[in-house]
N, C-alpha and C. Protein backbone atom coordinates (compact mmCIF):
# COMPACT_ATOMS: atom_id res chain seq x y z
N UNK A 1 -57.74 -5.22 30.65
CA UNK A 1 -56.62 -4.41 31.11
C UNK A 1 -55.58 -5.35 31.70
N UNK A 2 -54.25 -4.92 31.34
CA UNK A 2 -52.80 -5.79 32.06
C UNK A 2 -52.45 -5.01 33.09
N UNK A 3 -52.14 -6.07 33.96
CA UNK A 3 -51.30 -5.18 35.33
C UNK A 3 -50.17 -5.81 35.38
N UNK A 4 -49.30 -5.43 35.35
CA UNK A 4 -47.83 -6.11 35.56
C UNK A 4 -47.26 -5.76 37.39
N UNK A 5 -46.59 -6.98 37.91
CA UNK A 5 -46.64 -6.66 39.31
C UNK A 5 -44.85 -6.68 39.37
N UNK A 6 -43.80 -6.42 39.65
CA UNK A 6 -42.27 -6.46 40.20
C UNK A 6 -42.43 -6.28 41.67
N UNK A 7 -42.09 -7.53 41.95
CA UNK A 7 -41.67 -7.61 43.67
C UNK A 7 -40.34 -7.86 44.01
N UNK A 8 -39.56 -7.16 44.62
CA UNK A 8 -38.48 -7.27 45.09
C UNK A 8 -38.22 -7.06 46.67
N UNK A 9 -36.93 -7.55 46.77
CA UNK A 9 -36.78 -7.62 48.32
C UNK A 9 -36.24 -6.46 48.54
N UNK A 10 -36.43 -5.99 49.72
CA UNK A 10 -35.97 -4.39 50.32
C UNK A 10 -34.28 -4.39 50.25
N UNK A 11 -33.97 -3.53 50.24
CA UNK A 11 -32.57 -3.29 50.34
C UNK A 11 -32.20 -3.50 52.00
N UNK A 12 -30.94 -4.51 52.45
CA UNK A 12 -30.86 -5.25 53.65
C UNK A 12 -31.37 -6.10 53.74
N UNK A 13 -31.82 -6.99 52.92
CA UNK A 13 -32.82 -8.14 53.44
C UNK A 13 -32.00 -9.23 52.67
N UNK A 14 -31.95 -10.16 53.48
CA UNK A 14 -30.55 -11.06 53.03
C UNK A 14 -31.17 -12.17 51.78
N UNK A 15 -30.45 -12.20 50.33
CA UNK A 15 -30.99 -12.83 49.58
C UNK A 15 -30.51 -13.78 48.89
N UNK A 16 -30.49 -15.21 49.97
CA UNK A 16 -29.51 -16.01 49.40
C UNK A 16 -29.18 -16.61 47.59
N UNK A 17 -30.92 -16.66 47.04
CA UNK A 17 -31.02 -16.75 45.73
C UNK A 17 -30.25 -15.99 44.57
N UNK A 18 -30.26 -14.32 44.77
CA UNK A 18 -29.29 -13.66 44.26
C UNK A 18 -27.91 -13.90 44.91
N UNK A 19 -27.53 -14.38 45.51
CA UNK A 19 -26.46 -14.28 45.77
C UNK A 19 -25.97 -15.90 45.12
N UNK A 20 -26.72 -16.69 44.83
CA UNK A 20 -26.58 -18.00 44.53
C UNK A 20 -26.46 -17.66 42.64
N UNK A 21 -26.99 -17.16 42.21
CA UNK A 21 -26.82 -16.53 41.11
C UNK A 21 -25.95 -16.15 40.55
N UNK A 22 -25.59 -15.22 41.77
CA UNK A 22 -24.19 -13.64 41.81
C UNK A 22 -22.47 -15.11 41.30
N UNK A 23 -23.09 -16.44 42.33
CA UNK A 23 -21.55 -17.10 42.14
C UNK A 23 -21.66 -17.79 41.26
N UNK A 24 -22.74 -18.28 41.05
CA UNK A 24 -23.15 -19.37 39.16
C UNK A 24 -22.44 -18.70 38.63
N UNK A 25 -22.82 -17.54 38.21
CA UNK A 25 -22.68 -16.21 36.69
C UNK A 25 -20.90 -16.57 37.20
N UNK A 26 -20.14 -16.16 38.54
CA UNK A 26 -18.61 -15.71 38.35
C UNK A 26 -18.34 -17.13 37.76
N UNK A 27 -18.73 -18.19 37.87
CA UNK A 27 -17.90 -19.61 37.91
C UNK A 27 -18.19 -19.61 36.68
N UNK A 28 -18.96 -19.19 35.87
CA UNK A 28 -19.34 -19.70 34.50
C UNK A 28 -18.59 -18.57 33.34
N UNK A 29 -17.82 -17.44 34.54
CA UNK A 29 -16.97 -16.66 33.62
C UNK A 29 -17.13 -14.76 33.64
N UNK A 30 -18.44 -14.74 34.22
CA UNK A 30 -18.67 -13.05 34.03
C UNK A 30 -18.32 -12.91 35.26
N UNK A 31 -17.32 -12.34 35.52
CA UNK A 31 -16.43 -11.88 36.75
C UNK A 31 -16.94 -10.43 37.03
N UNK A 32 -17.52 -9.39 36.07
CA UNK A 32 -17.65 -8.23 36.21
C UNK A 32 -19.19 -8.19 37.51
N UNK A 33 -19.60 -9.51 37.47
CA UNK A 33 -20.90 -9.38 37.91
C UNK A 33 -20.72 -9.31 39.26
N UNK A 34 -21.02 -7.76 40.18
CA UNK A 34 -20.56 -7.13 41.57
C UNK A 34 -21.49 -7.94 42.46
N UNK A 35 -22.96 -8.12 42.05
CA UNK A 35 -24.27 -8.44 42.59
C UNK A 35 -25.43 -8.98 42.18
N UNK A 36 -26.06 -9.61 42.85
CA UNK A 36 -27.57 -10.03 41.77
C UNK A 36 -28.51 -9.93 42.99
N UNK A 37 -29.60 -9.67 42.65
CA UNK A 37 -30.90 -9.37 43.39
C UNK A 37 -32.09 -10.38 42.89
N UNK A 38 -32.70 -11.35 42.97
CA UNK A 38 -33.32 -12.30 42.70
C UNK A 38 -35.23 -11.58 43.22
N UNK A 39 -36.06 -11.70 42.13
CA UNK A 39 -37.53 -10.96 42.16
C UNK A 39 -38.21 -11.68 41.64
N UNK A 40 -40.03 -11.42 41.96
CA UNK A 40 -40.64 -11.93 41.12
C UNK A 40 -41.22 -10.86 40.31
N UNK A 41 -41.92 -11.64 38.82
CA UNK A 41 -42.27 -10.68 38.03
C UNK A 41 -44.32 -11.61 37.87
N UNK A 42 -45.43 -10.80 38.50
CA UNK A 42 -46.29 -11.39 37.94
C UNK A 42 -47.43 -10.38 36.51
N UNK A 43 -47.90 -11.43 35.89
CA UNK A 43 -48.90 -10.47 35.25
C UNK A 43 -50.31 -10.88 35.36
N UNK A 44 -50.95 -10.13 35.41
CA UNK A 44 -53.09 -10.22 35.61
C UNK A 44 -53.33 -9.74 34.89
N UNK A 45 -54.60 -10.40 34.28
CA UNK A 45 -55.58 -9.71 33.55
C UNK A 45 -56.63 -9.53 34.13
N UNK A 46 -57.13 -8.27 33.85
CA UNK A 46 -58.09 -7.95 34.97
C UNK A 46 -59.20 -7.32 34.33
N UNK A 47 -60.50 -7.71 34.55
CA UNK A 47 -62.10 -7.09 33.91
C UNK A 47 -62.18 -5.61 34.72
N UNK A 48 -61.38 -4.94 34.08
CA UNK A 48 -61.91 -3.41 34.96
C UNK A 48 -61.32 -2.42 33.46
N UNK A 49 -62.24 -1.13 33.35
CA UNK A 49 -61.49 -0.49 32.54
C UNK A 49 -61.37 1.42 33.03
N UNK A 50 -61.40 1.30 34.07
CA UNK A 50 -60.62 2.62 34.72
C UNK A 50 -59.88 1.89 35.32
N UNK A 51 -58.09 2.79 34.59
CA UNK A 51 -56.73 2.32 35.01
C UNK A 51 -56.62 2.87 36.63
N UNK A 52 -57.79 3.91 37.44
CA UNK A 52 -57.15 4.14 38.57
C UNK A 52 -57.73 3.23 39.73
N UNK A 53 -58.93 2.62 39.46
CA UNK A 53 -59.89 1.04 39.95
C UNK A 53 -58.63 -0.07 39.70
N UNK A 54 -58.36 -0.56 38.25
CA UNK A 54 -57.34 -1.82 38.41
C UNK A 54 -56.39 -1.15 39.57
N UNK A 55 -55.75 -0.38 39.13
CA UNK A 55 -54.22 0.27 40.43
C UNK A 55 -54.58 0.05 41.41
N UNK A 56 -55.97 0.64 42.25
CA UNK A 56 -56.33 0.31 43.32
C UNK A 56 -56.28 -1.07 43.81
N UNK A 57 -56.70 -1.87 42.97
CA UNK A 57 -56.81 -3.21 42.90
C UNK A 57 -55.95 -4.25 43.10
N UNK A 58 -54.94 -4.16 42.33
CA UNK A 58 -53.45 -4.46 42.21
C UNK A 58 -53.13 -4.09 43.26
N UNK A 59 -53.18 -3.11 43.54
CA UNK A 59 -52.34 -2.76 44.70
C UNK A 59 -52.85 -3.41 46.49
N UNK A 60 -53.96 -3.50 46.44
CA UNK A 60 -54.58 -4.13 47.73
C UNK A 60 -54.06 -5.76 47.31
N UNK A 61 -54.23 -6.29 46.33
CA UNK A 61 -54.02 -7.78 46.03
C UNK A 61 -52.06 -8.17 46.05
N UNK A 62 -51.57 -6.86 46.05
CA UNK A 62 -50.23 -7.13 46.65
C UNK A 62 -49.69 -6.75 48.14
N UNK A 63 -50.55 -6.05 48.99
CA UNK A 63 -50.80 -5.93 50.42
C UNK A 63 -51.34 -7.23 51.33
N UNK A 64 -52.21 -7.95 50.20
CA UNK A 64 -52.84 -8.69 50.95
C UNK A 64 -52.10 -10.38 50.73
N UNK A 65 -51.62 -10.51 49.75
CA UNK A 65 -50.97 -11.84 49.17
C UNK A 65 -50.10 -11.91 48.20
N UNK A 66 -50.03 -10.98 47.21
CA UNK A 66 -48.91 -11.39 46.20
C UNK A 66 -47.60 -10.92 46.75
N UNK A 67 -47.22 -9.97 47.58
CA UNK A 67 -45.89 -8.87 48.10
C UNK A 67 -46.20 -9.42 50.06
N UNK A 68 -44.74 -9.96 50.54
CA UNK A 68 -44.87 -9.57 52.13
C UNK A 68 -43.81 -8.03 52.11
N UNK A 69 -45.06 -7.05 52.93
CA UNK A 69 -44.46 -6.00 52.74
C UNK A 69 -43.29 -5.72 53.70
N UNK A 70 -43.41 -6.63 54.58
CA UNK A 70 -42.28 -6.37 55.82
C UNK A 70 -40.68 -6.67 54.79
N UNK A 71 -40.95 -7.56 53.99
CA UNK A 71 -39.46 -7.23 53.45
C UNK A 71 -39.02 -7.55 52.00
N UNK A 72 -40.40 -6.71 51.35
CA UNK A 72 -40.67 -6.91 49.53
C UNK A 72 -41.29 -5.51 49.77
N UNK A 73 -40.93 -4.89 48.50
CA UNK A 73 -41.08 -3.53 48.00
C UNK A 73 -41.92 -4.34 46.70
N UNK A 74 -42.91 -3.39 46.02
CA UNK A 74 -43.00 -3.77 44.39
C UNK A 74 -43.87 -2.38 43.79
N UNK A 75 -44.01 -3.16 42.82
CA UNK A 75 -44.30 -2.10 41.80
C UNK A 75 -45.07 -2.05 40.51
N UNK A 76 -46.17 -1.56 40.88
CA UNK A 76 -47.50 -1.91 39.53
C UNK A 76 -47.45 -1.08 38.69
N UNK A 77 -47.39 -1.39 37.24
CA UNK A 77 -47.96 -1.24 36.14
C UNK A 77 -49.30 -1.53 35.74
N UNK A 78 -49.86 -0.40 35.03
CA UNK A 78 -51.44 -0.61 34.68
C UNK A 78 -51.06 -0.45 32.96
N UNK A 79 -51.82 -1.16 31.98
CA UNK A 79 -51.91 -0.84 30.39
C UNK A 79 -52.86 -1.16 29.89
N UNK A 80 -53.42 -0.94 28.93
CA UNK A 80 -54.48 -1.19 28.24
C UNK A 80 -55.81 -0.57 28.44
């Protein structure tokens, strides 16, 4: 089974990376670009085959180390 993980930073939480991004992109020409938000994206493979066990799973393993929840939101996908 795949778990796909999206961690992002909370809305208010100051993100110099997107914002380091946000001025690359204008200097290099896309002026339309208002904002950028900078995330990680991870994926696991995981020996479990009830999708509501991996979720559980995933989800404690981003409480505990992959996500700081004080100022990262994310968001699991289960497939397979």
């Amino acid at each position: 089974m795949k778990a796909t993980v999206h961690i992002t930073l909370k809305n208010g939480v100051l993100d110099p990376q997107g914002k380091a991004i946000e001025h690359a992109l204008k200097t290099l020409g896309f002026d339309s670009v208002a904002g950028a938000r900078q995330g990680k994206y991870i994926e696991l493979d995981l020996d479990e085959s009830d999708p509501a066990r991996a979720a559980a799973q995933v989800n404690a393993m981003c409480e505990k180390l992959l996500a700081n929840t004080v100022i990262e939101n994310y968001q699991v996908e289960i497939a397979g």
